[in-house]
N, C-alpha and C. Protein backbone atom coordinates (compact mmCIF):
# COMPACT_ATOMS: atom_id res chain seq x y z
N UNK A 1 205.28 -235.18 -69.99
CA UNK A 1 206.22 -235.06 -71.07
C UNK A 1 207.38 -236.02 -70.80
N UNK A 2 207.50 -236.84 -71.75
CA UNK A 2 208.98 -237.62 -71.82
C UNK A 2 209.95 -237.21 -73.17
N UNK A 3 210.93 -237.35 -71.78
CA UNK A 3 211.95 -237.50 -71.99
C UNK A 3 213.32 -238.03 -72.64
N UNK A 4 213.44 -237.91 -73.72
CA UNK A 4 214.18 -238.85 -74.62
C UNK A 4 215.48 -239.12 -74.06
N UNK A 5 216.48 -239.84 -73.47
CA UNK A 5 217.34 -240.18 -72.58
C UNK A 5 218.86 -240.46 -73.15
N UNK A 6 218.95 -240.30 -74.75
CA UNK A 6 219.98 -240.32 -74.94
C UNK A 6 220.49 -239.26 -75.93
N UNK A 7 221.28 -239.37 -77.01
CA UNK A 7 222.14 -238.13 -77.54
C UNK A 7 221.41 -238.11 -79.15
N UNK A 8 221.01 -236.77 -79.30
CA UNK A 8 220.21 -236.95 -80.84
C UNK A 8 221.66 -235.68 -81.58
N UNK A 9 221.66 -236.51 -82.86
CA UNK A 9 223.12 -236.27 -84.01
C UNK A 9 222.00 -235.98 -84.66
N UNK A 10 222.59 -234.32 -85.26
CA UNK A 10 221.86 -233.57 -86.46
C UNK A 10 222.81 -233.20 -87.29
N UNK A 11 222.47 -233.20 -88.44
CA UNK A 11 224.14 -232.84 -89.27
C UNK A 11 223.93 -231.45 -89.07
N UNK A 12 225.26 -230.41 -89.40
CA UNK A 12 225.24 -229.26 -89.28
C UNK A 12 224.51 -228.22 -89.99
N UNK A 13 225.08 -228.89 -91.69
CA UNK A 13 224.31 -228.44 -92.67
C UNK A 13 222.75 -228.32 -92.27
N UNK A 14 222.31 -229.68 -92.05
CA UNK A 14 220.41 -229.35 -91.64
C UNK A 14 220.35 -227.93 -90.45
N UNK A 15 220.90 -227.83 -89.90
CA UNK A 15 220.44 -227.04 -88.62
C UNK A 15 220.88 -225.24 -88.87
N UNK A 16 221.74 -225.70 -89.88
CA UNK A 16 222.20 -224.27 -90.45
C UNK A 16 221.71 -223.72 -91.90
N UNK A 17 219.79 -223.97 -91.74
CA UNK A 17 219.13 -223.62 -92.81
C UNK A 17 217.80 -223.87 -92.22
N UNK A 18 217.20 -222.53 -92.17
CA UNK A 18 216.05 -222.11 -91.46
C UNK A 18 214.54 -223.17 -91.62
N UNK A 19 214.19 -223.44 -90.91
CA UNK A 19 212.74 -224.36 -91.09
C UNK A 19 213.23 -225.71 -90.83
N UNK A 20 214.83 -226.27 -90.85
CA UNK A 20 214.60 -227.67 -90.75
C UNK A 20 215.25 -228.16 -89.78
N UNK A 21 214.32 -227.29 -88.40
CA UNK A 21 214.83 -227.99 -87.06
C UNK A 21 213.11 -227.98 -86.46
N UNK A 22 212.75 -228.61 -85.42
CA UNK A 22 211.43 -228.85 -84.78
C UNK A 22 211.30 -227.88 -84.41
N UNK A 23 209.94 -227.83 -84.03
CA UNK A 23 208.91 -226.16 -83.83
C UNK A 23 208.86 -226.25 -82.46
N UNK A 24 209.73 -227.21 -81.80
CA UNK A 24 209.15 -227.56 -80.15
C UNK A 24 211.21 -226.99 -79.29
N UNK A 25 210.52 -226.65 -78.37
CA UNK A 25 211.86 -226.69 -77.58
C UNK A 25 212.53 -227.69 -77.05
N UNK A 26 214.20 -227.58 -77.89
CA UNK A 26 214.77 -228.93 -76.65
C UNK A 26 214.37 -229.28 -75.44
N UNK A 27 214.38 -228.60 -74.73
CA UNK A 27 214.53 -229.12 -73.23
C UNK A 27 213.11 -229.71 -72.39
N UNK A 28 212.14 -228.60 -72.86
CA UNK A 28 210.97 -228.80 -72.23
C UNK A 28 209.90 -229.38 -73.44
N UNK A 29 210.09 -229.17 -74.56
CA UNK A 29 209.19 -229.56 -75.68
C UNK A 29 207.54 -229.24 -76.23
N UNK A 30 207.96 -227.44 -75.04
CA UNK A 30 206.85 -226.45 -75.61
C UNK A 30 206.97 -225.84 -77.09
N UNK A 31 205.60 -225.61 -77.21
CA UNK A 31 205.85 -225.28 -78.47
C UNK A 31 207.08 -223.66 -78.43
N UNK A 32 207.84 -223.17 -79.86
CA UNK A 32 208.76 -222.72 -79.65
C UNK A 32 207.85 -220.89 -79.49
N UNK A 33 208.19 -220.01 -78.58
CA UNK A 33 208.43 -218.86 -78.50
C UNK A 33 208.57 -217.60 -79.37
N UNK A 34 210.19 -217.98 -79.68
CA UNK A 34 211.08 -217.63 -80.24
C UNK A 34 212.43 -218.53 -80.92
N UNK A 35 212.33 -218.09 -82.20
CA UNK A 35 213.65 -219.04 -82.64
C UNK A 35 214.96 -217.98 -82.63
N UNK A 36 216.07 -218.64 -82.54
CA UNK A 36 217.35 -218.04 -82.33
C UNK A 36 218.59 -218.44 -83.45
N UNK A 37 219.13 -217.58 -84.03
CA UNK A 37 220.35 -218.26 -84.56
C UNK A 37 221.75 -217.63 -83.56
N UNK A 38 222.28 -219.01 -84.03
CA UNK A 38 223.73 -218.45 -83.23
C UNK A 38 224.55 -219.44 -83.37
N UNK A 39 226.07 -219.81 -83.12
CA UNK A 39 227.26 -220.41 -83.43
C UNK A 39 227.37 -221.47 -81.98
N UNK A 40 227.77 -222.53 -82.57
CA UNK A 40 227.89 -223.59 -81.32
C UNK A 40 229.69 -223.43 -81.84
N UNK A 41 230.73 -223.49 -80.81
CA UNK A 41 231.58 -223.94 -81.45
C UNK A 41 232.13 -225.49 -80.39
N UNK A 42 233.26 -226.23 -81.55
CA UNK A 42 233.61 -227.66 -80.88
C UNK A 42 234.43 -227.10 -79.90
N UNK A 43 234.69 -228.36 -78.20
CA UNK A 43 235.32 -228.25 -77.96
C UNK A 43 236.98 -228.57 -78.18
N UNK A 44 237.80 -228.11 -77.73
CA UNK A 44 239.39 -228.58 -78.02
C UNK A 44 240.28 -228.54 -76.97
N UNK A 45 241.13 -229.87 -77.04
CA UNK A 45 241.99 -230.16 -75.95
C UNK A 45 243.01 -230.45 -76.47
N UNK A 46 244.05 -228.90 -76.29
CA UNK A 46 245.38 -228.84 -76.43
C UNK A 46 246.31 -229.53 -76.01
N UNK A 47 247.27 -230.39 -76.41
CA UNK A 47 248.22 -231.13 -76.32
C UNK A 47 249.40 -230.09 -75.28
N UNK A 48 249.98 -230.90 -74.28
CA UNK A 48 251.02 -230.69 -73.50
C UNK A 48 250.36 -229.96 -72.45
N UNK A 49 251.69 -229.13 -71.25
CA UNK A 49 250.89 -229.11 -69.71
C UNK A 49 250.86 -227.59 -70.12
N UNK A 50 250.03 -227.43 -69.59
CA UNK A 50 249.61 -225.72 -68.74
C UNK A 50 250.49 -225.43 -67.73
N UNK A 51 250.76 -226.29 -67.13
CA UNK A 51 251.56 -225.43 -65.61
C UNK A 51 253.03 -225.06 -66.06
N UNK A 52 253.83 -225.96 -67.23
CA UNK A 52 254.97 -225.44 -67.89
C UNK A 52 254.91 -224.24 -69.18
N UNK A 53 253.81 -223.87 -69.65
CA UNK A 53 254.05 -223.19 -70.71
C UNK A 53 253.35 -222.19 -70.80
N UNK A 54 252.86 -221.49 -69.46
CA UNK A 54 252.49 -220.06 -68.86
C UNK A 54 253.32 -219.14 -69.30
N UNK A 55 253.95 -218.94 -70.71
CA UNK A 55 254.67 -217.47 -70.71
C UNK A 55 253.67 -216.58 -72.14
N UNK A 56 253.96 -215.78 -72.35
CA UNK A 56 253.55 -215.25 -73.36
C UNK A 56 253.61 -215.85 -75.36
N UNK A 57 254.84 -216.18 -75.46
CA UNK A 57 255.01 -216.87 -76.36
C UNK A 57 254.02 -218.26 -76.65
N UNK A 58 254.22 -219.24 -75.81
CA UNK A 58 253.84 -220.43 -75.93
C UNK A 58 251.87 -220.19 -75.68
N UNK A 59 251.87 -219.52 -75.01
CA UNK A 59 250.24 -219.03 -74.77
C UNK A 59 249.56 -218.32 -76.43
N UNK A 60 250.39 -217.84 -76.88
CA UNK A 60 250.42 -217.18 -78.36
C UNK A 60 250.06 -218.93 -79.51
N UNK A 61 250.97 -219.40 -79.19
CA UNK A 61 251.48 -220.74 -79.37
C UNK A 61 249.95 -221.60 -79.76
N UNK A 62 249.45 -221.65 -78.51
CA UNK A 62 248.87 -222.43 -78.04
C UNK A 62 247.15 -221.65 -78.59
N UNK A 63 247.15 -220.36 -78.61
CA UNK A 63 245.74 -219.74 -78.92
C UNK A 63 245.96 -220.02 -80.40
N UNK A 64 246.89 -220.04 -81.33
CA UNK A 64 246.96 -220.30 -83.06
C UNK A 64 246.48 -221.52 -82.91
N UNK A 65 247.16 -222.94 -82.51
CA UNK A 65 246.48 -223.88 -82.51
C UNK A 65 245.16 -224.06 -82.13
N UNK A 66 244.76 -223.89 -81.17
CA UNK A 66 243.27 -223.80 -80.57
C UNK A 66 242.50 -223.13 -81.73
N UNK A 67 242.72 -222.11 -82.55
CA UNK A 67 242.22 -221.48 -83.73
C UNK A 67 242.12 -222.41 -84.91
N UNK A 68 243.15 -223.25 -84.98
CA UNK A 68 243.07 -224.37 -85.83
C UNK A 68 242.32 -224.96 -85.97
N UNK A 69 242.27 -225.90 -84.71
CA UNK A 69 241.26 -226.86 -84.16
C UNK A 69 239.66 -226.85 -83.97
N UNK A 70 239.67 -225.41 -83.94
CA UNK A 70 237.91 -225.64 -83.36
C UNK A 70 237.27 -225.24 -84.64
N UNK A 71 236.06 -225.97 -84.55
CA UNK A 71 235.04 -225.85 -85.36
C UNK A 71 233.82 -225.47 -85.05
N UNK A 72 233.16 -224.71 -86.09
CA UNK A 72 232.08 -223.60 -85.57
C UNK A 72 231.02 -224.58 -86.70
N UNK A 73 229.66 -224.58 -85.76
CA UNK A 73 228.38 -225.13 -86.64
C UNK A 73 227.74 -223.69 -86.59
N UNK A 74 227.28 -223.17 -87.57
CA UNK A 74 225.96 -222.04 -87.73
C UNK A 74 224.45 -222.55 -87.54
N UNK A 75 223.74 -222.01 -86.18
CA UNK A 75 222.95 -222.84 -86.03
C UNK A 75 221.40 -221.54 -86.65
N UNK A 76 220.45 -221.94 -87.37
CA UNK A 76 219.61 -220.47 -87.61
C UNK A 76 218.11 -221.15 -87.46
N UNK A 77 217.39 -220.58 -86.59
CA UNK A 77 215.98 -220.88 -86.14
C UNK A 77 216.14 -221.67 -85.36
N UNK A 78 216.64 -221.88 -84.34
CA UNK A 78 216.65 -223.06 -83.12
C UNK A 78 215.32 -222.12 -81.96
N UNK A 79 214.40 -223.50 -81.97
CA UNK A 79 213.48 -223.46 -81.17
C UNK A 79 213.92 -223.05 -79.56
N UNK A 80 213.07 -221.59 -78.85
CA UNK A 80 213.47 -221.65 -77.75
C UNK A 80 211.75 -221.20 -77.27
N UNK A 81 211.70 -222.02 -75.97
CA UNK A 81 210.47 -222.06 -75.34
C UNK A 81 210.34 -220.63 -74.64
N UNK A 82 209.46 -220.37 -73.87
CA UNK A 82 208.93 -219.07 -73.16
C UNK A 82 209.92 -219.74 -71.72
N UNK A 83 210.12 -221.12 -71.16
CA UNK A 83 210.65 -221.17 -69.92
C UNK A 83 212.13 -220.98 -70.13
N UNK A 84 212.67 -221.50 -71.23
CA UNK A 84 213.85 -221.48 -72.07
C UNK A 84 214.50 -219.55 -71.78
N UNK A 85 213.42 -218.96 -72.55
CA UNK A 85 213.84 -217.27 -73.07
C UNK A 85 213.53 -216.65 -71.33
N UNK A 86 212.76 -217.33 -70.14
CA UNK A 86 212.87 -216.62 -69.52
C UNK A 86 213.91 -217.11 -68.02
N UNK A 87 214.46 -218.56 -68.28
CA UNK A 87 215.57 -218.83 -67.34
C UNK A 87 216.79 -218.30 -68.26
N UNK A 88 216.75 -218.04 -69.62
CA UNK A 88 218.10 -217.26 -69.89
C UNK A 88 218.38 -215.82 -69.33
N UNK A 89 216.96 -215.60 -69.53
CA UNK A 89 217.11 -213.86 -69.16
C UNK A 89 217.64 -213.65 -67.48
N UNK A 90 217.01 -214.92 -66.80
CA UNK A 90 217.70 -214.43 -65.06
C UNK A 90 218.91 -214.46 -65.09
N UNK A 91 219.85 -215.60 -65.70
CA UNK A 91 221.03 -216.20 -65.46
C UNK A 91 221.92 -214.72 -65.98
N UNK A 92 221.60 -213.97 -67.42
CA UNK A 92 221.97 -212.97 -67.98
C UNK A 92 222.09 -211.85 -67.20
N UNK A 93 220.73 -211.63 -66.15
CA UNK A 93 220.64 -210.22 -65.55
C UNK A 93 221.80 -210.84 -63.96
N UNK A 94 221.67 -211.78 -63.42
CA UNK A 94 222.50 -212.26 -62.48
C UNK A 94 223.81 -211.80 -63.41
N UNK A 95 224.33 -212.36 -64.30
CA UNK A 95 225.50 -212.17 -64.91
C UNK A 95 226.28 -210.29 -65.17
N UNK A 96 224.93 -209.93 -65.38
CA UNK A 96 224.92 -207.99 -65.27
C UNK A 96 225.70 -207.47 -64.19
N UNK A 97 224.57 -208.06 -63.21
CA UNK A 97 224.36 -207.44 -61.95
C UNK A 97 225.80 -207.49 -61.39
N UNK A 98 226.04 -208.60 -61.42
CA UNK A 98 227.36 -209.40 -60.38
C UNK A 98 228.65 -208.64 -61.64
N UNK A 99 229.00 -208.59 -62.79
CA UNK A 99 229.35 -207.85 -63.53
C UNK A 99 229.92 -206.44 -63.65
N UNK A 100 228.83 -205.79 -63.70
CA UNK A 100 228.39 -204.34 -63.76
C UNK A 100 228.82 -203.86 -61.88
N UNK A 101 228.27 -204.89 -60.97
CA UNK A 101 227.89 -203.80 -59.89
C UNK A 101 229.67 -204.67 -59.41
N UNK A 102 230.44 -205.35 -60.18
CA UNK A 102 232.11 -205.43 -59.50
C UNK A 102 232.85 -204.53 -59.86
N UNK A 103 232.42 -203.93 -60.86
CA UNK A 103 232.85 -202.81 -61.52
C UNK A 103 232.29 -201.14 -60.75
N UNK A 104 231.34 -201.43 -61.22
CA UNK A 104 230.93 -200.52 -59.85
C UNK A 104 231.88 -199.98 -58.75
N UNK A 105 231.60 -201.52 -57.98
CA UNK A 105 232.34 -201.93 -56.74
C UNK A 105 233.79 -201.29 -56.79
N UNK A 106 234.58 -201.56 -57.53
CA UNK A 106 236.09 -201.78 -57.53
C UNK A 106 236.60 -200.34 -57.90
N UNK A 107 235.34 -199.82 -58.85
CA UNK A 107 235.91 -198.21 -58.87
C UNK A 107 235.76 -196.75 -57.96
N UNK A 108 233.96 -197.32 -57.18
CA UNK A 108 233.99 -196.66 -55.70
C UNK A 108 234.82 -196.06 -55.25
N UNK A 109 235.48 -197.03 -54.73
CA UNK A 109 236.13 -196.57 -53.61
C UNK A 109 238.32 -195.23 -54.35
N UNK A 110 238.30 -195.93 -55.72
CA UNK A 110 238.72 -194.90 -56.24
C UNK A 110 238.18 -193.32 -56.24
N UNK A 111 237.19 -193.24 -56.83
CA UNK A 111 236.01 -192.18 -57.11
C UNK A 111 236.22 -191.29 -56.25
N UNK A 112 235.41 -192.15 -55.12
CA UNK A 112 235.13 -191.75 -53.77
C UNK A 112 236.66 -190.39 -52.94
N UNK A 113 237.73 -191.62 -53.14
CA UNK A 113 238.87 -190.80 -52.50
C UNK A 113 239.22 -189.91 -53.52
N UNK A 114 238.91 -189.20 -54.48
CA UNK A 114 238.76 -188.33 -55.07
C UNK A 114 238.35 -186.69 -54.46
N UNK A 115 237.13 -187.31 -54.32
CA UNK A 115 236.04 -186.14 -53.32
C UNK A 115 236.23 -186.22 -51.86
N UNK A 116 236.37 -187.34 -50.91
CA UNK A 116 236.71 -187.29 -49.76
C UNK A 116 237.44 -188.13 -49.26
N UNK A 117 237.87 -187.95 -47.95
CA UNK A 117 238.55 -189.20 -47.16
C UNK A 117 238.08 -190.22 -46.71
N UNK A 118 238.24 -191.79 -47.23
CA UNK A 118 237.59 -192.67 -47.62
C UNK A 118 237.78 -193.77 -46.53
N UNK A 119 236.64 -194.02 -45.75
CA UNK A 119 237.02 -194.91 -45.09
C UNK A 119 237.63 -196.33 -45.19
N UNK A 120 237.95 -197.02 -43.98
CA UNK A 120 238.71 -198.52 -43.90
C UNK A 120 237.63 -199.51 -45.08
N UNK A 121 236.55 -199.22 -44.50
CA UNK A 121 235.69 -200.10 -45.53
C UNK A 121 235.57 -200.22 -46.74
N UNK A 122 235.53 -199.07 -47.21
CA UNK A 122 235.85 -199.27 -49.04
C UNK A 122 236.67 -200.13 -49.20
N UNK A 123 237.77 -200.66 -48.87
CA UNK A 123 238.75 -201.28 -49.41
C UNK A 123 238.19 -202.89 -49.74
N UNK A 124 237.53 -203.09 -48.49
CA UNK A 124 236.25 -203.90 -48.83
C UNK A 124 235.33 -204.21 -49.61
N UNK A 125 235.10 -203.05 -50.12
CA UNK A 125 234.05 -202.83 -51.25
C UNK A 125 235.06 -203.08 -52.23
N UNK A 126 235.89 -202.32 -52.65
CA UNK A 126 236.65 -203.01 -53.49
C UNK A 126 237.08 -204.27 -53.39
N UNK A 127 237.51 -205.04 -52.52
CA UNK A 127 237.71 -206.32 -52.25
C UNK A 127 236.29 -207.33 -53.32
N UNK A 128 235.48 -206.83 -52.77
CA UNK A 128 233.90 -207.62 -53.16
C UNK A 128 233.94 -207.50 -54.67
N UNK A 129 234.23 -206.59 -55.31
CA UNK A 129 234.21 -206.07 -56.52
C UNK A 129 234.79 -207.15 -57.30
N UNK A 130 236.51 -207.01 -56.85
CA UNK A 130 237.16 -207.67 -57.42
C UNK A 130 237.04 -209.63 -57.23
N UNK A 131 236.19 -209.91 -56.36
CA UNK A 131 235.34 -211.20 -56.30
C UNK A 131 234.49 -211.53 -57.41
N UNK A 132 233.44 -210.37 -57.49
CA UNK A 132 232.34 -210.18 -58.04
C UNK A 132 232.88 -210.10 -59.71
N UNK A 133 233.43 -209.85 -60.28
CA UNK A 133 233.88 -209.91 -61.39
C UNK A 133 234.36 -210.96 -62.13
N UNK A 134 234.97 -211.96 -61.67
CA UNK A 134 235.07 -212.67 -61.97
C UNK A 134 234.09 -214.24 -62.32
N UNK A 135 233.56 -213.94 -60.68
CA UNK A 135 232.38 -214.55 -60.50
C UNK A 135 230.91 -214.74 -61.65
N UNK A 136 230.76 -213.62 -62.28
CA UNK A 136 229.94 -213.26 -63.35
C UNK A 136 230.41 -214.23 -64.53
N UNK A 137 231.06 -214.73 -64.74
CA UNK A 137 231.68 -215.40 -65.69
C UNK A 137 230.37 -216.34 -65.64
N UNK A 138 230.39 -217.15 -64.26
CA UNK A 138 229.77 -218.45 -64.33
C UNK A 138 228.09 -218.55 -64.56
N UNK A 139 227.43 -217.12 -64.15
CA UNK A 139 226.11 -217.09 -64.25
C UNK A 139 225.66 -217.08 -66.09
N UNK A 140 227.11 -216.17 -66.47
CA UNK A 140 226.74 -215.68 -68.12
C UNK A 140 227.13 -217.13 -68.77
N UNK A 141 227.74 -218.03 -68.45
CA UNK A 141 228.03 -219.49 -69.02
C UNK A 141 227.03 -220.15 -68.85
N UNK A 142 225.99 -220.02 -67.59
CA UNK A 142 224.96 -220.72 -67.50
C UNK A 142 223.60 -220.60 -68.31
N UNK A 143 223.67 -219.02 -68.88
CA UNK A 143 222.44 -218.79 -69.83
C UNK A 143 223.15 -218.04 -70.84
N UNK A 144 223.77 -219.29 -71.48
CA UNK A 144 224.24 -219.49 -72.66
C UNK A 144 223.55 -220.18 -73.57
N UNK A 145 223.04 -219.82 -74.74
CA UNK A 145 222.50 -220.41 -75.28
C UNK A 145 222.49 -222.42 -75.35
N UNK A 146 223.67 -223.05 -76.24
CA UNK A 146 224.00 -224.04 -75.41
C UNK A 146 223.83 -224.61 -74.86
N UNK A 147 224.17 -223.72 -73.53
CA UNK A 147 223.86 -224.71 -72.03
C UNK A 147 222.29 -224.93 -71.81
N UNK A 148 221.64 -223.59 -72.34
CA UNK A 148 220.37 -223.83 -72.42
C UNK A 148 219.27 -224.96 -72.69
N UNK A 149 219.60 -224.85 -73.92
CA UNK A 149 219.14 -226.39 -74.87
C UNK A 149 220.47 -227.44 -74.99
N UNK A 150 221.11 -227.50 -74.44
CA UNK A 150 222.07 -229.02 -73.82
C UNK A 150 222.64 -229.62 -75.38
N UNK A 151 222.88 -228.43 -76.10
CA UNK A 151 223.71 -228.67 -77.31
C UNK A 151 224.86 -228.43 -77.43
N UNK A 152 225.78 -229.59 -78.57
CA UNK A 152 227.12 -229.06 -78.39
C UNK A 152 227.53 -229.21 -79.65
N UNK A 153 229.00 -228.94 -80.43
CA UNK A 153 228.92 -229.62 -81.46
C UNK A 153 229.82 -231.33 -81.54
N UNK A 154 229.94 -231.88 -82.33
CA UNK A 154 230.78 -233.21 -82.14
C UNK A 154 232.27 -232.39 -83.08
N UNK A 155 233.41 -233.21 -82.15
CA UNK A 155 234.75 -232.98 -82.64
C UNK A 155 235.00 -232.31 -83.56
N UNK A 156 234.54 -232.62 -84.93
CA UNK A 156 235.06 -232.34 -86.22
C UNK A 156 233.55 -231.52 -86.97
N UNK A 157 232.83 -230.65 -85.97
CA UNK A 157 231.86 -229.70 -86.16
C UNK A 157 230.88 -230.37 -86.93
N UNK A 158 230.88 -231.44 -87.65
CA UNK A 158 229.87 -231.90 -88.69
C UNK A 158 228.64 -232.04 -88.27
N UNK A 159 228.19 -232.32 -87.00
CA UNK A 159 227.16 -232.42 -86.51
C UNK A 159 226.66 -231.74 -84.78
N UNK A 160 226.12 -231.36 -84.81
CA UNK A 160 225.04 -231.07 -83.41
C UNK A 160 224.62 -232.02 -82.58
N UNK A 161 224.78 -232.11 -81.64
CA UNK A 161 224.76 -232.91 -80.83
C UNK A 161 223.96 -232.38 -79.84
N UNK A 162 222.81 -233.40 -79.56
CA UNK A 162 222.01 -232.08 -78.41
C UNK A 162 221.28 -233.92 -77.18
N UNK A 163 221.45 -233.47 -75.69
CA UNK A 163 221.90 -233.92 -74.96
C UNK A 163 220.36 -233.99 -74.19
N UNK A 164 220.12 -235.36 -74.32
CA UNK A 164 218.49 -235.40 -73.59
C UNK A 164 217.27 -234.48 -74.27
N UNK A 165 217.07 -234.65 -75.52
CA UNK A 165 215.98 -233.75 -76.39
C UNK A 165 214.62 -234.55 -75.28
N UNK A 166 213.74 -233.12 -75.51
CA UNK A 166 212.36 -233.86 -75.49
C UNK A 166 211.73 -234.61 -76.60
N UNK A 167 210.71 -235.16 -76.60
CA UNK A 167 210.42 -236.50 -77.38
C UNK A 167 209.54 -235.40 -78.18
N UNK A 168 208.91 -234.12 -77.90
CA UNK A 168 208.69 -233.43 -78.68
C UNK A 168 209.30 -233.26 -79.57
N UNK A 169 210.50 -232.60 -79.50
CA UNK A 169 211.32 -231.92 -80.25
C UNK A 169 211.95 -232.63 -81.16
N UNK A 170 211.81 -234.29 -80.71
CA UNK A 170 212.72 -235.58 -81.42
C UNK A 170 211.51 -235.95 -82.73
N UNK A 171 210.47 -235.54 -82.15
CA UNK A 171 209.09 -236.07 -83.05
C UNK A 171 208.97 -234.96 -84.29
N UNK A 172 209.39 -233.46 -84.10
CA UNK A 172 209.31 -232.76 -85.02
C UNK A 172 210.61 -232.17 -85.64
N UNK A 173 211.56 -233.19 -86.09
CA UNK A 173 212.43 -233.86 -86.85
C UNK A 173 212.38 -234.11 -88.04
N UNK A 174 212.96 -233.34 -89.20
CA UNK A 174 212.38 -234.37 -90.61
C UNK A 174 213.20 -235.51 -90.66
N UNK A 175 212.09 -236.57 -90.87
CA UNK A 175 212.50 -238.04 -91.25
C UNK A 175 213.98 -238.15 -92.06
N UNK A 176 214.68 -239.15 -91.77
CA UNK A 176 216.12 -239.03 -91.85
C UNK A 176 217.08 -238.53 -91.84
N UNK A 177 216.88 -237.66 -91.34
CA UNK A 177 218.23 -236.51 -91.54
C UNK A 177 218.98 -236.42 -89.90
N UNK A 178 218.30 -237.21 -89.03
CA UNK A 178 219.23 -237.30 -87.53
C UNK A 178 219.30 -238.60 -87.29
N UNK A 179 219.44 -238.92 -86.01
CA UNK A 179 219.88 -239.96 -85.64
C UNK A 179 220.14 -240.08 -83.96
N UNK A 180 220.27 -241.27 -83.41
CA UNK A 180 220.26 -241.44 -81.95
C UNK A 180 221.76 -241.90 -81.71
N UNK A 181 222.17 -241.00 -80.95
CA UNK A 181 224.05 -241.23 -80.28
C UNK A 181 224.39 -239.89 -80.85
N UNK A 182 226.29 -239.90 -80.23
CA UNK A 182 226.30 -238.63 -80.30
C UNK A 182 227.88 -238.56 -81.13
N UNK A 183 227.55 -239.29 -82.10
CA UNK A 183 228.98 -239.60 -82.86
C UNK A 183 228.96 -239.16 -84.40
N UNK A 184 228.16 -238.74 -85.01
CA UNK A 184 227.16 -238.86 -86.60
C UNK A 184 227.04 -240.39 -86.89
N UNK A 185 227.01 -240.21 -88.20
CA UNK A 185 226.48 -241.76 -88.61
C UNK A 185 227.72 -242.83 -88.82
């Protein structure tokens, strides 16, 4: 299987109307599984510093704008392979686990000194917890849809942008409606 090596531009409209995206998966360019809908949104890079405008107000400030700025593509039937639906599902249950069991973790040793006198170690356990919680962030970012199939949207949401397609997935394309780079037309 090859590899198509550069940036394929789909307008939004096409991808946000069922049947007119390829039957093959981005990444690997099996045939698709399961199709998925779901929201890509653009990224945005807020003007001025972070390290000066840490208070409540300006953070208020700063989430209205960011609300401004970003743009959401509706994406509905996006091809996802069987290797696709089953490296999301590890990254997800890693994301649980590490999640769920910091929580766990961090309330233990509360619980615990409830019913008895709690040893030096719990505090530990809580320690891990409060690691572990945060930590989960990065597994659930990784089987993200998205990150999955290496899509994003471009600036001004108009188009999809998806990052090293297979030549499958580039082949079952309707004729004109994409394009190669990652800018639209």
């Amino acid at each position: 299987m090859i590899q198509v090596t550069d940036l394929v531009t789909l307008p939004a409209e096409l991808v946000g109307q069922p049947g007119h995206v390829s039957r093959h998966c981005t990444r690997h360019g099996e045939p698709a599984a399961r199709y998925r809908d779901f929201k890509l949104q653009s990224s945005v890079k807020l003007e001025g510093s972070r390290w000066w405008s840490a208070n409540v107000l300006t953070m208020s400030s700063d989430a209205g704008d960011y609300a401004k700025k970003v743009k959401v593509a509706e994406v509905t039937g996006w091809p996802l392979c069987s290797r696709c639906l089953r490296m999301r599902a590890r990254w997800m249950v890693v994301a649980a686990v590490l999640f769920y069991g910091g929580l766990l973790a961090v309330a233990s040793p509360f619980v615990a000194a409830i019913f008895v006198d709690v040893p030096g170690w719990m505090a530990g356990v809580g320690a891990a917890g409060f690691v572990a919680l945060p930590v989960s962030a990065w597994p659930f970012s990784r089987g993200s849809i998205p990150r999955v199939i290496g899509a994003r949207t471009s600036a001004d949401g108009a188009f999809v942008v998806v990052r090293s397609p297979s030549s499958e997935f580039v082949s079952g394309l309707p004729d004109g409606e994409w394009h190669r780079g990652g800018s639209g037309p």
